[in-house]
Protein backbone atom coordinates (compact mmCIF):
# COMPACT_ATOMS: atom_id res chain seq x y z
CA UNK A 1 58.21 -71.52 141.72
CA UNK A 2 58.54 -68.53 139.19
CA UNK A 3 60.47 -65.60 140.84
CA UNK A 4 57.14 -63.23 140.54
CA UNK A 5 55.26 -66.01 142.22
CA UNK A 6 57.71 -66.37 145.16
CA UNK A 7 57.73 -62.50 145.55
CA UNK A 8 53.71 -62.57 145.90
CA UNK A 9 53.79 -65.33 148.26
CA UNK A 10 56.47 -63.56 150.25
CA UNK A 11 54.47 -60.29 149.69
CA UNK A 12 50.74 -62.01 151.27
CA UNK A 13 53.13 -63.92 154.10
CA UNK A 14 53.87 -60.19 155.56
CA UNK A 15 50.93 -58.63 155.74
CA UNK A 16 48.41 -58.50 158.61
CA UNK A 17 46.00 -61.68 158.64
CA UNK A 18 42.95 -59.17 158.19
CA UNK A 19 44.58 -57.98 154.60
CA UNK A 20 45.29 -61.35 153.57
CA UNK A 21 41.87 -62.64 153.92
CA UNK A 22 40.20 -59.96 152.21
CA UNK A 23 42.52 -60.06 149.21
CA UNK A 24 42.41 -64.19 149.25
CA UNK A 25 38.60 -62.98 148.96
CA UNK A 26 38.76 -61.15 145.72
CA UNK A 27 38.46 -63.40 142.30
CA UNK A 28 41.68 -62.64 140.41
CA UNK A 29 40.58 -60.28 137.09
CA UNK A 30 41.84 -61.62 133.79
CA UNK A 31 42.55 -58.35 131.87
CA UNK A 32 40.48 -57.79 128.75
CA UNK A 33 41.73 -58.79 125.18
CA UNK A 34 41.56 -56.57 122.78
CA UNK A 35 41.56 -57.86 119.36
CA UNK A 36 43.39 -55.14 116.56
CA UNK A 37 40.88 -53.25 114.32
CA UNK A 38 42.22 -52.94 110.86
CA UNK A 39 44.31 -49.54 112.02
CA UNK A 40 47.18 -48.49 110.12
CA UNK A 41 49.79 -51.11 110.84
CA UNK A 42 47.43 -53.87 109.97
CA UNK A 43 47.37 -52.02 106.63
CA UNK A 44 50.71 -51.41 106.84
CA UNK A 45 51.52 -55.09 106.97
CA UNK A 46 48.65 -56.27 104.54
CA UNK A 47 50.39 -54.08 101.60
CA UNK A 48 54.11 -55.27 102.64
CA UNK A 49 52.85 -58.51 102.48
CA UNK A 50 51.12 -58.05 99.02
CA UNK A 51 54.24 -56.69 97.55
CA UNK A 52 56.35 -59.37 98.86
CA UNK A 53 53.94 -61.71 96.84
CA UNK A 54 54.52 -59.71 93.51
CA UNK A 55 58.31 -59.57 93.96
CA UNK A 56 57.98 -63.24 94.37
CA UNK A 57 55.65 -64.02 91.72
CA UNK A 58 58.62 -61.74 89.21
CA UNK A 59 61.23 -63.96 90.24
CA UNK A 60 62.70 -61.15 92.85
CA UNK A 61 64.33 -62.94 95.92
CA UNK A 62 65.69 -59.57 97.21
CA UNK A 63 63.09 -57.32 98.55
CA UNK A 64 64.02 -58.06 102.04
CA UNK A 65 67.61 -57.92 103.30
CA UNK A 66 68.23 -60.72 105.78
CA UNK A 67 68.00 -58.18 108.64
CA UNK A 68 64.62 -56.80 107.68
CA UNK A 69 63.27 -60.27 107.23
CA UNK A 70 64.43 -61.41 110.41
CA UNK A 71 63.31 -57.90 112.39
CA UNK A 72 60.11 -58.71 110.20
CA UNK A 73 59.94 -62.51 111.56
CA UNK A 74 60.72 -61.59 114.86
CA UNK A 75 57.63 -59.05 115.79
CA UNK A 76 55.40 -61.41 113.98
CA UNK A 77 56.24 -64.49 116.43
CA UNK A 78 56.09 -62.25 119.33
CA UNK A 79 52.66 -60.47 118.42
CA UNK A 80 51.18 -64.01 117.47
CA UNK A 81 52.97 -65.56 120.96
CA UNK A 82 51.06 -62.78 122.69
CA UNK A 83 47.69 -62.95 121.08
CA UNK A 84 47.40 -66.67 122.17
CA UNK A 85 48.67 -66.51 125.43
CA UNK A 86 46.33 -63.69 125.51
CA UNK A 87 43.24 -66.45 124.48
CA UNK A 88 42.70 -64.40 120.60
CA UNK A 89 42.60 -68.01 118.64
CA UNK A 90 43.34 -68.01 115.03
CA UNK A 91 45.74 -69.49 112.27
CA UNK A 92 48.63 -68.01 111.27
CA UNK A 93 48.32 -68.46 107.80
CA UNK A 94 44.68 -68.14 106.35
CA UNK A 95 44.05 -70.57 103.95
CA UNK A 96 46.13 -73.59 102.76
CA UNK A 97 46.54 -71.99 99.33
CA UNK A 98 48.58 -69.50 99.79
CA UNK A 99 51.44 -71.25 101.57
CA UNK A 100 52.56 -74.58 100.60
CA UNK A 101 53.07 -77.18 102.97
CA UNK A 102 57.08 -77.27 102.15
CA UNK A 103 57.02 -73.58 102.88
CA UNK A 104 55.69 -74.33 106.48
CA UNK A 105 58.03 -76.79 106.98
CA UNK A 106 60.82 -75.23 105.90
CA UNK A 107 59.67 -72.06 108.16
CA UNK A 108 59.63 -74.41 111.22
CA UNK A 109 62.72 -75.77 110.80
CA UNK A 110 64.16 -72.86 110.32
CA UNK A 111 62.47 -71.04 113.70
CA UNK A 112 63.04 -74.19 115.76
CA UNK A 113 67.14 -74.25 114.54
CA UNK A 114 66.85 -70.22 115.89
CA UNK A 115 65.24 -71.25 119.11
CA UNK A 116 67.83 -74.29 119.53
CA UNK A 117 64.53 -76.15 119.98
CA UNK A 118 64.27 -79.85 118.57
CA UNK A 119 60.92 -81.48 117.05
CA UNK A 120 60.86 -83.63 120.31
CA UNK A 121 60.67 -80.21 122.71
CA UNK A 122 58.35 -78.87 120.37
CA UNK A 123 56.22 -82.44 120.62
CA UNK A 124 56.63 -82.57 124.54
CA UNK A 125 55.36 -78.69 124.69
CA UNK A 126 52.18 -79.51 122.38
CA UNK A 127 51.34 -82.76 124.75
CA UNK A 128 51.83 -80.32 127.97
CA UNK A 129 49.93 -76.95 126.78
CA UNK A 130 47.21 -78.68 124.50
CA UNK A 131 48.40 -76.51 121.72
């Protein structure tokens, strides 16, 4: 049992019987997801991502330092984490086109060797969540 889970069952074990029934009563509320309009770091994000492309497409290997990249990285597996634990469903990449499949797999490989994850715990985790 999680730590927040023992603390709420601690939490409903000490209060008067009358309490507990009445909040055993109420359906728990799921908060509302709210899905990102196209504000200013969505815009933000869709032009660094279009200039990474150019740089690319020129041969240039060096618009991001290692640290930016990985900052970069970093907020986008937490905000995509979040959005689908959340229940907002959607690919990370758009379209097979524009990344290759070695470039996936070479991502992977890379975030799973950061996570000190192995294929295996990323198979089990898939079988267990559905995902």
């Amino acid at each position: 049992m999680s730590a927040r889970k023992a603390a709420a069952a601690k939490a409903a074990s000490t209060k008067p019987a009358d309490r507990r029934g009445a909040a055993a009563a109420r359906p728990a509320v799921k908060p509302a997801v709210k899905v990102a309009a196209a504000g200013m770091a969505s815009a933000d994000a869709t032009r660094l991502a279009a200039e990474i492309e150019r740089a690319l497409k020129d041969g240039r290997l060096d618009t991001l330092t290692p640290q930016a990249f990985q900052a970069l990285m970093a907020a986008l597996c937490k905000s995509y984490g979040t959005q689908r634990e959340a229940g907002v469903d959607f690919l990370p990449v758009a379209d097979r086109s524009s990344v290759t499949p070695t470039d996936i797999m070479t991502m992977t490989s890379s975030l799973l060797k950061a996570a000190n994850l192995a294929v295996f715990e990323l198979g089990m985790w898939q079988s267990w969540t559905g995902r």
